[in-house]
PDB file of N, CA and C in Angstrom:
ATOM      1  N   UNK A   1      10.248  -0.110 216.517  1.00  0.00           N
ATOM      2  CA  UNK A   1       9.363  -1.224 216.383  1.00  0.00           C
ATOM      3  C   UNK A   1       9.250  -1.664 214.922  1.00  0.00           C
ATOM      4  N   UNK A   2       9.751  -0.734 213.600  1.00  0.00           N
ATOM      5  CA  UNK A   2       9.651  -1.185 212.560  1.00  0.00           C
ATOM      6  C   UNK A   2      10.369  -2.282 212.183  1.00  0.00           C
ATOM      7  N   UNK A   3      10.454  -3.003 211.749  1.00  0.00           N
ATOM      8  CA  UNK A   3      11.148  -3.662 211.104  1.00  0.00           C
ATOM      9  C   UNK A   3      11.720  -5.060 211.805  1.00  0.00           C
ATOM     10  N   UNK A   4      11.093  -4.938 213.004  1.00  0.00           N
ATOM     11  CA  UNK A   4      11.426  -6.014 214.229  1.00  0.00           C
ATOM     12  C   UNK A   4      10.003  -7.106 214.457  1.00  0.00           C
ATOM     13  N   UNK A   5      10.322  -8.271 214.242  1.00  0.00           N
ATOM     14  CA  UNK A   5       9.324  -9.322 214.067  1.00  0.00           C
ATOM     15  C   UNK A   5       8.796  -9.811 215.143  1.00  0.00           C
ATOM     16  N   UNK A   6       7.518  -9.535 215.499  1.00  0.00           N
ATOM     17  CA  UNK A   6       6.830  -9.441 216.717  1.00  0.00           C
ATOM     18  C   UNK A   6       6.865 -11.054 216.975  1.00  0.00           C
ATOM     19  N   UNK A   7       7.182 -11.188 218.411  1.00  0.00           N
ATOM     20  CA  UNK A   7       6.945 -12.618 218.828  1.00  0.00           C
ATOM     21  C   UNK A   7       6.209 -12.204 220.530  1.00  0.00           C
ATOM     22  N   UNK A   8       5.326 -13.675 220.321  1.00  0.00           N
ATOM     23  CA  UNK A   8       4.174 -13.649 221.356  1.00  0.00           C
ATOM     24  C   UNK A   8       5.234 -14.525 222.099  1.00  0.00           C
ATOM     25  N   UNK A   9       5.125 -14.297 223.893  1.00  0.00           N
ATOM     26  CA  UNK A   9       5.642 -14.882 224.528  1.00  0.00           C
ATOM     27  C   UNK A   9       4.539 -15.933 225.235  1.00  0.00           C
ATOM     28  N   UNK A  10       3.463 -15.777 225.147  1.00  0.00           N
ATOM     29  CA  UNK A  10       2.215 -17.021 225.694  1.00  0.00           C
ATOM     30  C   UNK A  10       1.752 -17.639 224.145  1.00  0.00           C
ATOM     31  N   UNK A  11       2.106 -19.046 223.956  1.00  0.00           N
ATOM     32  CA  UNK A  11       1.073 -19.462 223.440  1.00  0.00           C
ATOM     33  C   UNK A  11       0.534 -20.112 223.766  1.00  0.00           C
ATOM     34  N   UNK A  12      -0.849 -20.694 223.236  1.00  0.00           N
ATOM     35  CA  UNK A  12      -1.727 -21.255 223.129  1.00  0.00           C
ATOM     36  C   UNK A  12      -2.007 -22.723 222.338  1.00  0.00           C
ATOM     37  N   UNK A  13      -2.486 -23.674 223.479  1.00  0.00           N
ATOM     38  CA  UNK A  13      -2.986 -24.831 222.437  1.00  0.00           C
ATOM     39  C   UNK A  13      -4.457 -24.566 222.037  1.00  0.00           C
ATOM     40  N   UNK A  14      -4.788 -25.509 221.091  1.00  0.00           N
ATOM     41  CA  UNK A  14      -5.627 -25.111 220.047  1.00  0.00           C
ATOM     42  C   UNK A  14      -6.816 -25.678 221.377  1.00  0.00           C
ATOM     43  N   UNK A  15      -6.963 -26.666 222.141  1.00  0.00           N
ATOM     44  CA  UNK A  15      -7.655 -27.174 222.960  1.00  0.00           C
ATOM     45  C   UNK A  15      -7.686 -25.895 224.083  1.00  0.00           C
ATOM     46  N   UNK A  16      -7.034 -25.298 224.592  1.00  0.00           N
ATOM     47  CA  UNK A  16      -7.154 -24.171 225.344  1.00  0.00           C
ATOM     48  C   UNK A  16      -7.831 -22.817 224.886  1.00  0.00           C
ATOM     49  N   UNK A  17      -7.814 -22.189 223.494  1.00  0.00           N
ATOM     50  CA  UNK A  17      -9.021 -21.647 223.233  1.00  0.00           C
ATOM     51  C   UNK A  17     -10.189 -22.148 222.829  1.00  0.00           C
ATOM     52  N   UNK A  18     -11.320 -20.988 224.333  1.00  0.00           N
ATOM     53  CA  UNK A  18     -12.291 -21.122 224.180  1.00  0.00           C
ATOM     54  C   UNK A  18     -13.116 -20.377 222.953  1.00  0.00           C
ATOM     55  N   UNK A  19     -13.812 -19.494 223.223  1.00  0.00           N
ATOM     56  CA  UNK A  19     -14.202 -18.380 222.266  1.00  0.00           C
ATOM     57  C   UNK A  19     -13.386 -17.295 222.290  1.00  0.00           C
ATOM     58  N   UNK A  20     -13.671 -16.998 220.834  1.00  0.00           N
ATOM     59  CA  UNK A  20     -13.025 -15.556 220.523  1.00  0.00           C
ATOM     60  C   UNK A  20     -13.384 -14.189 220.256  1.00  0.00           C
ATOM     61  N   UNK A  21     -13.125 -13.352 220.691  1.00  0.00           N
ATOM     62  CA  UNK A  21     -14.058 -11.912 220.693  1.00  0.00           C
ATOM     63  C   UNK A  21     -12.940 -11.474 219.624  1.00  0.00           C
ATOM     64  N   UNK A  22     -13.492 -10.342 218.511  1.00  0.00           N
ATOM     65  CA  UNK A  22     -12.445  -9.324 218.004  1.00  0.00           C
ATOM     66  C   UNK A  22     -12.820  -8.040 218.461  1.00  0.00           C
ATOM     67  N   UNK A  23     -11.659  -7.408 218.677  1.00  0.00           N
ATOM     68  CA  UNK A  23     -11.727  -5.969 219.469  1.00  0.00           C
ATOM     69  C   UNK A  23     -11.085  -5.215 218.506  1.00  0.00           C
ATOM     70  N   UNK A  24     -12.277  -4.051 218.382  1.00  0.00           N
ATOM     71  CA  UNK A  24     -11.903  -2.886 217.711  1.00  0.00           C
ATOM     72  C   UNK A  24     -11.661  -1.398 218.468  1.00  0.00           C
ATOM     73  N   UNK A  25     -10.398  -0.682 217.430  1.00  0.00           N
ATOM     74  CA  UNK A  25     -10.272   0.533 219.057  1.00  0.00           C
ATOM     75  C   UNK A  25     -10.185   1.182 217.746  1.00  0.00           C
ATOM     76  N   UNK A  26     -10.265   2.203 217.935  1.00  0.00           N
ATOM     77  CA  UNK A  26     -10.480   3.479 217.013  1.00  0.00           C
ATOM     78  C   UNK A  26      -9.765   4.623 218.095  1.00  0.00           C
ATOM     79  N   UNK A  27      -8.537   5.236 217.763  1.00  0.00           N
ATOM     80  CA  UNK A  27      -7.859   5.974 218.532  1.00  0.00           C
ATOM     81  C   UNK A  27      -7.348   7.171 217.429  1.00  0.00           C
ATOM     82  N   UNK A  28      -6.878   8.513 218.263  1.00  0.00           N
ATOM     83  CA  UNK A  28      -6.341   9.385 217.538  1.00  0.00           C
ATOM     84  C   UNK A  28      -5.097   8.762 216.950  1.00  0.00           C
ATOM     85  N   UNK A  29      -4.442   8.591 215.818  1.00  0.00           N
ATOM     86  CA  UNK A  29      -3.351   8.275 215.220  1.00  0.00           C
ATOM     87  C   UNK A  29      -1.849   8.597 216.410  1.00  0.00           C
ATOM     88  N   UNK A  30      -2.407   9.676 216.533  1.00  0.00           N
ATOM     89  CA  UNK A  30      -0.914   9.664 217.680  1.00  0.00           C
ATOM     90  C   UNK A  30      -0.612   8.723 218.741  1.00  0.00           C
ATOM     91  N   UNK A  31      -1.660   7.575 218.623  1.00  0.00           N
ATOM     92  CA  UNK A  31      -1.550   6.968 219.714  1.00  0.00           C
ATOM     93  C   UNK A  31      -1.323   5.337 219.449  1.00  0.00           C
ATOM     94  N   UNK A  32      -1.396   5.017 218.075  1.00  0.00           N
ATOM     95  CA  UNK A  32      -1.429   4.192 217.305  1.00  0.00           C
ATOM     96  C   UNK A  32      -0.042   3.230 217.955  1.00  0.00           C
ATOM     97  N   UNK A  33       0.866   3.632 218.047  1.00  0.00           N
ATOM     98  CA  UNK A  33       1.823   3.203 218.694  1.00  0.00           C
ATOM     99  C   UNK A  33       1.951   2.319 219.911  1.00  0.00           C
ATOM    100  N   UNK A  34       0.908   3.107 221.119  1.00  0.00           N
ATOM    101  CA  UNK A  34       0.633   2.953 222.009  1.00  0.00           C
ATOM    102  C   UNK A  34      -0.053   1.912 222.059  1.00  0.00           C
ATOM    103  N   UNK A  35      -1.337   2.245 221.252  1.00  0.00           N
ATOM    104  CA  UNK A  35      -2.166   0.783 221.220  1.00  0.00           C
ATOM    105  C   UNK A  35      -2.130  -0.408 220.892  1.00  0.00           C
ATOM    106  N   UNK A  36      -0.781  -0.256 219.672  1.00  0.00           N
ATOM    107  CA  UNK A  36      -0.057  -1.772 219.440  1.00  0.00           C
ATOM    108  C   UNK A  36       0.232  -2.215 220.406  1.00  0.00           C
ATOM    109  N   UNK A  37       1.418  -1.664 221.195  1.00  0.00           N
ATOM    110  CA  UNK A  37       1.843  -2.067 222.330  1.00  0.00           C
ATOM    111  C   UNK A  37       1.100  -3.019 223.348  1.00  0.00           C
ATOM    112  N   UNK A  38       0.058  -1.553 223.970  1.00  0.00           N
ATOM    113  CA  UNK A  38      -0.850  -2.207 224.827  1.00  0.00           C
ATOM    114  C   UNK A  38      -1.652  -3.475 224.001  1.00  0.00           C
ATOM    115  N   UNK A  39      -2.096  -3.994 223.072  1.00  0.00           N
ATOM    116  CA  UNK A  39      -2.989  -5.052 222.461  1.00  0.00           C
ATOM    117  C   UNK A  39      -1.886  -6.159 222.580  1.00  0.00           C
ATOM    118  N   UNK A  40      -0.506  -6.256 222.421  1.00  0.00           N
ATOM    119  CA  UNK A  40       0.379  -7.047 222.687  1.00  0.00           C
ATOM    120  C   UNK A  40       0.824  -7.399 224.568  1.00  0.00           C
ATOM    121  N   UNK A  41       0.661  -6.453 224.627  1.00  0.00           N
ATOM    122  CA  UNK A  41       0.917  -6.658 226.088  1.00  0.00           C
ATOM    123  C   UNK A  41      -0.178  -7.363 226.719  1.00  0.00           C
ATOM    124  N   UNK A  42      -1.340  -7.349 226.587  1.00  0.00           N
ATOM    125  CA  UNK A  42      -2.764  -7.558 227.338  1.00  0.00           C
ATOM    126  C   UNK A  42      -3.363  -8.631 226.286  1.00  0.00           C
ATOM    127  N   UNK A  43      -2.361  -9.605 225.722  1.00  0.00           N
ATOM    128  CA  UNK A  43      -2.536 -10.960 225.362  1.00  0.00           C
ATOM    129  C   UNK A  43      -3.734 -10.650 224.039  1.00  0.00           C
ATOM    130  N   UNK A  44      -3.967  -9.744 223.355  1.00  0.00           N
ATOM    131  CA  UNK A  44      -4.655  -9.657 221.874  1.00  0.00           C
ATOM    132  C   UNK A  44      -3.460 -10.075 220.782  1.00  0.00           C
ATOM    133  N   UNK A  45      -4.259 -10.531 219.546  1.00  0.00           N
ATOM    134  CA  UNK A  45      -3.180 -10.531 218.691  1.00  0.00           C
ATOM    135  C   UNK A  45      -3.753  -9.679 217.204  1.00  0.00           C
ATOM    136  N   UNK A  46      -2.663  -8.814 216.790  1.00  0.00           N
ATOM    137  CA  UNK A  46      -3.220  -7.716 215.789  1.00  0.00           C
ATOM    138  C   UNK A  46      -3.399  -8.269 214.386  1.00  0.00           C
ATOM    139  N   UNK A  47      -4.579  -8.281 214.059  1.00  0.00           N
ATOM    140  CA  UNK A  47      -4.954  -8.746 212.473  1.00  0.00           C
ATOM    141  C   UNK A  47      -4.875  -7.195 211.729  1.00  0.00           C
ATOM    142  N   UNK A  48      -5.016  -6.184 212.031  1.00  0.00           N
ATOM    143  CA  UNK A  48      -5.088  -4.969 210.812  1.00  0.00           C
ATOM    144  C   UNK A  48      -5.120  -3.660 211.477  1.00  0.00           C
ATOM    145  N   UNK A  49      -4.435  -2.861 211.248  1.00  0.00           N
ATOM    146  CA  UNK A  49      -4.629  -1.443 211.621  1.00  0.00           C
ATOM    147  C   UNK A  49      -4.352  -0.459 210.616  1.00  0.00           C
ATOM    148  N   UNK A  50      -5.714   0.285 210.352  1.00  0.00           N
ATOM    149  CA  UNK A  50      -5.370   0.957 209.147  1.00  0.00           C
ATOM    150  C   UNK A  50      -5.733   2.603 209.390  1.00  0.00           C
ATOM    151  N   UNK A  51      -5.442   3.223 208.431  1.00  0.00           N
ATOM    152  CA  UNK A  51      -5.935   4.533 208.805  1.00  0.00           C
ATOM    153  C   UNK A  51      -7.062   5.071 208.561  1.00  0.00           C
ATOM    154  N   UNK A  52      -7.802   6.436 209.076  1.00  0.00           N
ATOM    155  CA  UNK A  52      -9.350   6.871 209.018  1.00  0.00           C
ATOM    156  C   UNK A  52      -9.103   8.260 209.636  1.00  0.00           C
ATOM    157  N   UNK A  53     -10.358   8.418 209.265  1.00  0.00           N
ATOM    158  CA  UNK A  53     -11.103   9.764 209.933  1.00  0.00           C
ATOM    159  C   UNK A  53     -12.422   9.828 210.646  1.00  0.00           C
ATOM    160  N   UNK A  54     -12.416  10.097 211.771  1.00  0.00           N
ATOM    161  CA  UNK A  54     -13.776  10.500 212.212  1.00  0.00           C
ATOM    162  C   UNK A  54     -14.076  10.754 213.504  1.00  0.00           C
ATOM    163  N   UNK A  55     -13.140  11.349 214.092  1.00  0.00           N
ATOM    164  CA  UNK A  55     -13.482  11.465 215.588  1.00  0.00           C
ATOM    165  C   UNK A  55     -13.468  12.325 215.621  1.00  0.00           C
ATOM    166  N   UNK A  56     -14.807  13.339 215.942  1.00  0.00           N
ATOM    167  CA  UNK A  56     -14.910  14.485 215.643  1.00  0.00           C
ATOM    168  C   UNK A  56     -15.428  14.982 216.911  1.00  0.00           C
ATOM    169  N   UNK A  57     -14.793  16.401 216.916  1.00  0.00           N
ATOM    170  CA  UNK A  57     -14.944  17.291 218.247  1.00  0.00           C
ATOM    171  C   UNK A  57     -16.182  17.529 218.269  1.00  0.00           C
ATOM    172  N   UNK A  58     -17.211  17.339 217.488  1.00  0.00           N
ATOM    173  CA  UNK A  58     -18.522  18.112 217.336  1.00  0.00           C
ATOM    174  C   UNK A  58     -19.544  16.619 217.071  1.00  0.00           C
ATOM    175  N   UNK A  59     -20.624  16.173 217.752  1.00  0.00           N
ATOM    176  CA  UNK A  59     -21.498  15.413 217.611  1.00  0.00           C
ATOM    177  C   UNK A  59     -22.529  15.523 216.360  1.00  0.00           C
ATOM    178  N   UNK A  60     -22.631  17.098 215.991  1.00  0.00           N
ATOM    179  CA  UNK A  60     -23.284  17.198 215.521  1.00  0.00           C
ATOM    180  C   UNK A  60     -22.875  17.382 213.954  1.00  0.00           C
ATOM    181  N   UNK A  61     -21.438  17.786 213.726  1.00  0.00           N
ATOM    182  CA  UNK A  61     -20.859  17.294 212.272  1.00  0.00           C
ATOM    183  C   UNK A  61     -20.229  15.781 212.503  1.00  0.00           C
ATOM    184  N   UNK A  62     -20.468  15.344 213.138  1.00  0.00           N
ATOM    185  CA  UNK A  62     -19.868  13.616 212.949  1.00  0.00           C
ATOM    186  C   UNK A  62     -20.444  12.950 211.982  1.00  0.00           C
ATOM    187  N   UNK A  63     -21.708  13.449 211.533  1.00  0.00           N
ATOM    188  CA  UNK A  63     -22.155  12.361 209.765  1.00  0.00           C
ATOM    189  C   UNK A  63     -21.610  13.076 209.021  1.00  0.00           C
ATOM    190  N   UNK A  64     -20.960  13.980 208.987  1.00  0.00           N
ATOM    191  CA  UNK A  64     -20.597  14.635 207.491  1.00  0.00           C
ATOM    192  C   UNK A  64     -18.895  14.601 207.784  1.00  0.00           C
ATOM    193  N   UNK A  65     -18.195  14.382 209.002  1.00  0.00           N
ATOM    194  CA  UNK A  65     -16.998  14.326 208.901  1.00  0.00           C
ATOM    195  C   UNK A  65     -16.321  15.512 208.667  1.00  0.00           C
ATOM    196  N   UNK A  66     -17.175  16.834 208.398  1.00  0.00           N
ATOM    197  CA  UNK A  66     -16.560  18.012 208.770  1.00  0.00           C
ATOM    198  C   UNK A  66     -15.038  18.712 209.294  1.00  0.00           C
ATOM    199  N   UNK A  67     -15.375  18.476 210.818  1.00  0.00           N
ATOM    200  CA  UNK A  67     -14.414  18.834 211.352  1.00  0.00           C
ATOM    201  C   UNK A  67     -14.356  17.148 212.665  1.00  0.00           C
ATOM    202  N   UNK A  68     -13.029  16.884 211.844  1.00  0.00           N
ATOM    203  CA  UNK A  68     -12.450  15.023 212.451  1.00  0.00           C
ATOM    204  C   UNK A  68     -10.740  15.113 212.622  1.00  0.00           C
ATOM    205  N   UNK A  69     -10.378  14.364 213.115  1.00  0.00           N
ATOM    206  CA  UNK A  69      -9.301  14.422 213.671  1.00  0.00           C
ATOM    207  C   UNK A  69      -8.885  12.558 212.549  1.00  0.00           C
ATOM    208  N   UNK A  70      -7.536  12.807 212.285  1.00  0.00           N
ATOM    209  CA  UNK A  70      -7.060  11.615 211.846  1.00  0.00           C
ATOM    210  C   UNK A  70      -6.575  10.088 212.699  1.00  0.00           C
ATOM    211  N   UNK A  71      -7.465   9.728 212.452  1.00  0.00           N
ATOM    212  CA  UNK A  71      -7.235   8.120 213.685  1.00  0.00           C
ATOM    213  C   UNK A  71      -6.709   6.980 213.046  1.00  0.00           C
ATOM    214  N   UNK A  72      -6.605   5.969 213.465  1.00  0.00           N
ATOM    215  CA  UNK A  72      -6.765   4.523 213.176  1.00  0.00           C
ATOM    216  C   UNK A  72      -7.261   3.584 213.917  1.00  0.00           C
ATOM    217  N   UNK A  73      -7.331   2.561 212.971  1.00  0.00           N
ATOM    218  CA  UNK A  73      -8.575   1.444 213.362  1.00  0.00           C
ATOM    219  C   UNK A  73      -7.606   0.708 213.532  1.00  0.00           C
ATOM    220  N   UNK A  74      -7.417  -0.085 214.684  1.00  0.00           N
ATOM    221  CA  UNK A  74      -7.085  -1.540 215.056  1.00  0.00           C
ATOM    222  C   UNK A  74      -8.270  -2.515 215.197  1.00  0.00           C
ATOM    223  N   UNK A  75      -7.699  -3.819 214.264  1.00  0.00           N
ATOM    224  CA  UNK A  75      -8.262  -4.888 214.547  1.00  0.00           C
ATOM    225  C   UNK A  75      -7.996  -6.250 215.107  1.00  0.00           C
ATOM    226  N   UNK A  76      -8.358  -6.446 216.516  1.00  0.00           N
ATOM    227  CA  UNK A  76      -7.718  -7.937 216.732  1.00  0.00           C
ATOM    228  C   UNK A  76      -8.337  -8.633 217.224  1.00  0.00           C
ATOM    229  N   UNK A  77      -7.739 -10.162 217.677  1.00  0.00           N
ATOM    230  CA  UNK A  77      -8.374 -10.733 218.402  1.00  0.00           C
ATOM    231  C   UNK A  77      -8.120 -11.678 219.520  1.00  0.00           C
ATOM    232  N   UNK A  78      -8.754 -11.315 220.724  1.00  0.00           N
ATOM    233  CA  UNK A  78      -8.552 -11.597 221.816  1.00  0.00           C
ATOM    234  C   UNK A  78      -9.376 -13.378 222.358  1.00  0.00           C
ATOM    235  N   UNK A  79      -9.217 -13.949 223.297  1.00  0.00           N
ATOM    236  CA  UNK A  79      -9.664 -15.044 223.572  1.00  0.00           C
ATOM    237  C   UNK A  79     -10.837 -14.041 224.639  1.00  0.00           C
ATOM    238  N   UNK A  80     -12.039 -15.021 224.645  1.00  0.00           N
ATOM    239  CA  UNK A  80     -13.381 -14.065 225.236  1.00  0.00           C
ATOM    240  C   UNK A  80     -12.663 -13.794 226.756  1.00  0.00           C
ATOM    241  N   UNK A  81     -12.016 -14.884 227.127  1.00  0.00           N
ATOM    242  CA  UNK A  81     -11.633 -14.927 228.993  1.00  0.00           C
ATOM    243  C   UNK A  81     -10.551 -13.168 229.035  1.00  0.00           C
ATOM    244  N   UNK A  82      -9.773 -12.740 227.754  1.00  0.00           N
ATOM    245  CA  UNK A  82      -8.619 -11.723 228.007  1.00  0.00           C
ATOM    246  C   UNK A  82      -9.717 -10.557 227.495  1.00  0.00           C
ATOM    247  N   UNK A  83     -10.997 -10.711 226.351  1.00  0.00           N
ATOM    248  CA  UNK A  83     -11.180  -9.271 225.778  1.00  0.00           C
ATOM    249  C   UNK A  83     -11.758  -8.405 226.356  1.00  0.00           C
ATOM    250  N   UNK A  84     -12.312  -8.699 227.781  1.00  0.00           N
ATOM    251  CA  UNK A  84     -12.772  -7.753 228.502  1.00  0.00           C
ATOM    252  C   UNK A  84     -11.132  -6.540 229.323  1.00  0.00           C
ATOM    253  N   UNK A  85     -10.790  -7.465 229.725  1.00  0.00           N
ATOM    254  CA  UNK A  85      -9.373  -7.176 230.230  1.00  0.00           C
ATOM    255  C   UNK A  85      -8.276  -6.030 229.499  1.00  0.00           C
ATOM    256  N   UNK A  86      -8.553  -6.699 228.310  1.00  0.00           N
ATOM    257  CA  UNK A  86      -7.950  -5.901 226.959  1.00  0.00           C
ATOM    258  C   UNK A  86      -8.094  -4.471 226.744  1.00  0.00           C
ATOM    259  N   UNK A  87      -9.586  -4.603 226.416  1.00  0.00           N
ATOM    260  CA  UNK A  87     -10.744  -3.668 226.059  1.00  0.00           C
ATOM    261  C   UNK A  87     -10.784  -2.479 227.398  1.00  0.00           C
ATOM    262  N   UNK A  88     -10.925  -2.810 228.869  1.00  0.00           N
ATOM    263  CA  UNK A  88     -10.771  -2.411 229.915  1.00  0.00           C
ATOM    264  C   UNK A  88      -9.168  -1.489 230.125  1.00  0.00           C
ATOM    265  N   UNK A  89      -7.940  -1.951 229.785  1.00  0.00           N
ATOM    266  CA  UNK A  89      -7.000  -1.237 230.016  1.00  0.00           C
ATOM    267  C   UNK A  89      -6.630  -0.848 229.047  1.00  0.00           C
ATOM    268  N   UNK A  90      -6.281  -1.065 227.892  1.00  0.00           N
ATOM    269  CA  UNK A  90      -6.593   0.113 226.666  1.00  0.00           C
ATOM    270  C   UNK A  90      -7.856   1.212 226.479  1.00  0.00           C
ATOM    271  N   UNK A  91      -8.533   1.085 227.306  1.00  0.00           N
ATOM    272  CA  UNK A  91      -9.376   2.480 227.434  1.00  0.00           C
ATOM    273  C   UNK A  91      -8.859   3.515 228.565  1.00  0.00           C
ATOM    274  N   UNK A  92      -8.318   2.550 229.367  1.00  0.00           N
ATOM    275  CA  UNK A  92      -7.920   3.084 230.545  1.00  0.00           C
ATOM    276  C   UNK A  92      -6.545   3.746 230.597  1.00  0.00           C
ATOM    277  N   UNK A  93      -5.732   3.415 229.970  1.00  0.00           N
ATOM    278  CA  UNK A  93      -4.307   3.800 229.414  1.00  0.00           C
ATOM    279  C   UNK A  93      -4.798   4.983 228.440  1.00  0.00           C
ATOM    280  N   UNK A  94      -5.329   4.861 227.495  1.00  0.00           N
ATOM    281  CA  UNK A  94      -5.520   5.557 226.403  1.00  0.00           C
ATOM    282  C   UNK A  94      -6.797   6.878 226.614  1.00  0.00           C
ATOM    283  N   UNK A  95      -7.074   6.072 227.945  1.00  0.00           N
ATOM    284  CA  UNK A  95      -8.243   7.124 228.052  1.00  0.00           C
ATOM    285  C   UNK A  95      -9.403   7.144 226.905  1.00  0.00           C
ATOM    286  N   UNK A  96     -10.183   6.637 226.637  1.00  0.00           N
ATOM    287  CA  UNK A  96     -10.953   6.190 225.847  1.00  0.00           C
ATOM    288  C   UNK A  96     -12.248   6.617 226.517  1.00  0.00           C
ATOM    289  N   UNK A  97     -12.685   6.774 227.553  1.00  0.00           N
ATOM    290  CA  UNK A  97     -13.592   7.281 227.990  1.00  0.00           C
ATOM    291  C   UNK A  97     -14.035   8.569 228.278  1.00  0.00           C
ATOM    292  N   UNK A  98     -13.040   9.786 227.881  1.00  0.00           N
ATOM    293  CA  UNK A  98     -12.792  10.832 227.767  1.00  0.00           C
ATOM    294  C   UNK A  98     -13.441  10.877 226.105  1.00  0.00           C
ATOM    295  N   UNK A  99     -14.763  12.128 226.136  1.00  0.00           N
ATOM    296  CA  UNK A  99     -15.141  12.593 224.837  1.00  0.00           C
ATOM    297  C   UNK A  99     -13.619  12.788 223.669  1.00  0.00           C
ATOM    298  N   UNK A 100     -14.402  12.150 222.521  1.00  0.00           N
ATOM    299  CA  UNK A 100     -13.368  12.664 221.352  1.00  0.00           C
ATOM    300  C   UNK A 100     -11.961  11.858 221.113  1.00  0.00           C
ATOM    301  N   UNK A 101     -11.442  10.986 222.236  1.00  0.00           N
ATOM    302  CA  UNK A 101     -10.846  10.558 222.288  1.00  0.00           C
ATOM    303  C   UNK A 101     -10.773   8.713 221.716  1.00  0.00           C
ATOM    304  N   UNK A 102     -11.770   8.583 221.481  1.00  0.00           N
ATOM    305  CA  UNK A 102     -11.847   7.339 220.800  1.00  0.00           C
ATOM    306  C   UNK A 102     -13.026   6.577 221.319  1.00  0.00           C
ATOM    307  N   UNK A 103     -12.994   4.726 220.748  1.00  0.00           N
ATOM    308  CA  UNK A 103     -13.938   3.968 221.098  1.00  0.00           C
ATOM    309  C   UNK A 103     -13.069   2.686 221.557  1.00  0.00           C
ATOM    310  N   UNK A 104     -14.059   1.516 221.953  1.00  0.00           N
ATOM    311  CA  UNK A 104     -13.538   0.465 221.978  1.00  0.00           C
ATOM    312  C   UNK A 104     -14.400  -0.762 222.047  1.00  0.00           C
ATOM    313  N   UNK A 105     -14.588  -1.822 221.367  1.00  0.00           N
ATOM    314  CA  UNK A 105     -15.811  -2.537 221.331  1.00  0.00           C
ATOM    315  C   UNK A 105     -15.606  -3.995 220.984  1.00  0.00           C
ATOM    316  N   UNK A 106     -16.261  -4.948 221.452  1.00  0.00           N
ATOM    317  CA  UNK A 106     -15.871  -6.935 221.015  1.00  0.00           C
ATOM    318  C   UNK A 106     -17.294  -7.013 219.975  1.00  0.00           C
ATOM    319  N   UNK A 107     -16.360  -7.980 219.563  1.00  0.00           N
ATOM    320  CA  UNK A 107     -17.409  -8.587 218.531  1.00  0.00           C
ATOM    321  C   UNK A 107     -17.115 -10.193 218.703  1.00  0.00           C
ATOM    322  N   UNK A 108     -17.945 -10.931 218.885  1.00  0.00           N
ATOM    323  CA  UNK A 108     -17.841 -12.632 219.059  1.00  0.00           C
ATOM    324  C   UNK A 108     -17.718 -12.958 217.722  1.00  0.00           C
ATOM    325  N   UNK A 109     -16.626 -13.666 217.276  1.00  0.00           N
ATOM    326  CA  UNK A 109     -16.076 -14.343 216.228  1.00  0.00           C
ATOM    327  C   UNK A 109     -16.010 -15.780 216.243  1.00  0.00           C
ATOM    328  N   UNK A 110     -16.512 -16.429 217.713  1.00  0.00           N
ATOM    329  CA  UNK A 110     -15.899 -17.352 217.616  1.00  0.00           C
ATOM    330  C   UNK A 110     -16.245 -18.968 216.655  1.00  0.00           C
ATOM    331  N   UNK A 111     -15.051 -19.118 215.959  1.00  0.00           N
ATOM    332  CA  UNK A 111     -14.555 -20.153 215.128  1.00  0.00           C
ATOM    333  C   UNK A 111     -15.048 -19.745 213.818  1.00  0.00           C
ATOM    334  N   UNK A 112     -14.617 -18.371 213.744  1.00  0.00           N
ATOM    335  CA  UNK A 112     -14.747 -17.407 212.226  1.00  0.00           C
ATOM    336  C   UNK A 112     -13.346 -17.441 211.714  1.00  0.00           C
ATOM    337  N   UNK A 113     -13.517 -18.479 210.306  1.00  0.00           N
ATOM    338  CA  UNK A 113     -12.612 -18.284 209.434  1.00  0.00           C
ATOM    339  C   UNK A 113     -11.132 -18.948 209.864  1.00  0.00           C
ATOM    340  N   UNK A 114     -11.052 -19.657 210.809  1.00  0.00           N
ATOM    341  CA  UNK A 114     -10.162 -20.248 211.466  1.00  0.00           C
ATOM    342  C   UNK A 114      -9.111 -18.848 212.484  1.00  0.00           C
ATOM    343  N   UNK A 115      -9.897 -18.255 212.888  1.00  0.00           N
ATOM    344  CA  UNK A 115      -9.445 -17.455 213.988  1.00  0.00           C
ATOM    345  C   UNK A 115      -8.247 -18.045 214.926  1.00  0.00           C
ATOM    346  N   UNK A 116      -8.427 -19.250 215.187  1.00  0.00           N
ATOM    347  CA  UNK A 116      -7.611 -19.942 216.387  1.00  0.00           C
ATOM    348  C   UNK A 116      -6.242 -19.658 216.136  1.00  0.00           C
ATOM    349  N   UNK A 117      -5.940 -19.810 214.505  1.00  0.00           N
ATOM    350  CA  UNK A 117      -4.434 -20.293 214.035  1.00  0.00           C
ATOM    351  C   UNK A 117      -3.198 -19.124 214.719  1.00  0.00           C
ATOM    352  N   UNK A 118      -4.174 -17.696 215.001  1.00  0.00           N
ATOM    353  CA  UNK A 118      -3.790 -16.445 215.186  1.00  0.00           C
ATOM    354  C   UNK A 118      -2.659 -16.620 216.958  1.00  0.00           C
ATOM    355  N   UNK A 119      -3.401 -18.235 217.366  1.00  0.00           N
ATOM    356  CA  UNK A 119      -2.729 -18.060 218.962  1.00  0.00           C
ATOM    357  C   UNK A 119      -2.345 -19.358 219.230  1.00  0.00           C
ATOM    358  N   UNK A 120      -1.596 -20.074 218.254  1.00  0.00           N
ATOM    359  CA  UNK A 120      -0.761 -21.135 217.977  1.00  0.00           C
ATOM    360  C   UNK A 120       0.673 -20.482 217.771  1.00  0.00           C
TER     361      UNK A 120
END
């Protein structure tokens, strides 16, 4: 996947998006791969994925970061009608609902910063 220039096979007119949610997933790094994938597949488009720490086996060292497992943060953004959809089978693939294993969450963006241009 390195070095190969991602092309979206749906686009979008600018009159066809409605609102926009951004979806954040926070996954173990080993899976980072995976979740590109799936966010491409399930019609998101990826603004940033970077690396972190903090998914920690223990609730109770999770403010101090103690004992955490190495993850990354994806950031993208979905049209509001796909980010449930999105959000729904990347948890479900990835298992996200299983302790320790990550998060997944929307945030309404819509017509932040010219978001749209992302699905032209």
């Amino acid at each position: 996947m390195l070095g190969k220039k991602k092309t979206h096979t749906k686009h979008f007119q600018l009159k066809s998006i409605n609102d926009l949610d951004m979806c954040v997933f926070i996954v173990k790094r080993k899976f980072e791969g995976d979740l590109r994938a799936l966010i491409e597949e399930y019609d998101g488009r990826i603004l940033s994925v970077v690396p972190a720490s903090g998914i920690s086996h223990s609730s109770m060292f999770e403010a101090i970061s103690s004992i955490s497992e190495p993850c990354s943060v994806a950031f993208c953004t979905a049209r509001s009608e796909d980010s449930k959809k999105l959000i729904y089978k990347v948890s479900e693939e990835l298992e996200l609902y299983k302790p320790n294993n990550g998060k997944a969450f929307k945030i309404d963006i819509t017509g932040y910063l010219g978001a749209k241009a992302l699905f032209l």
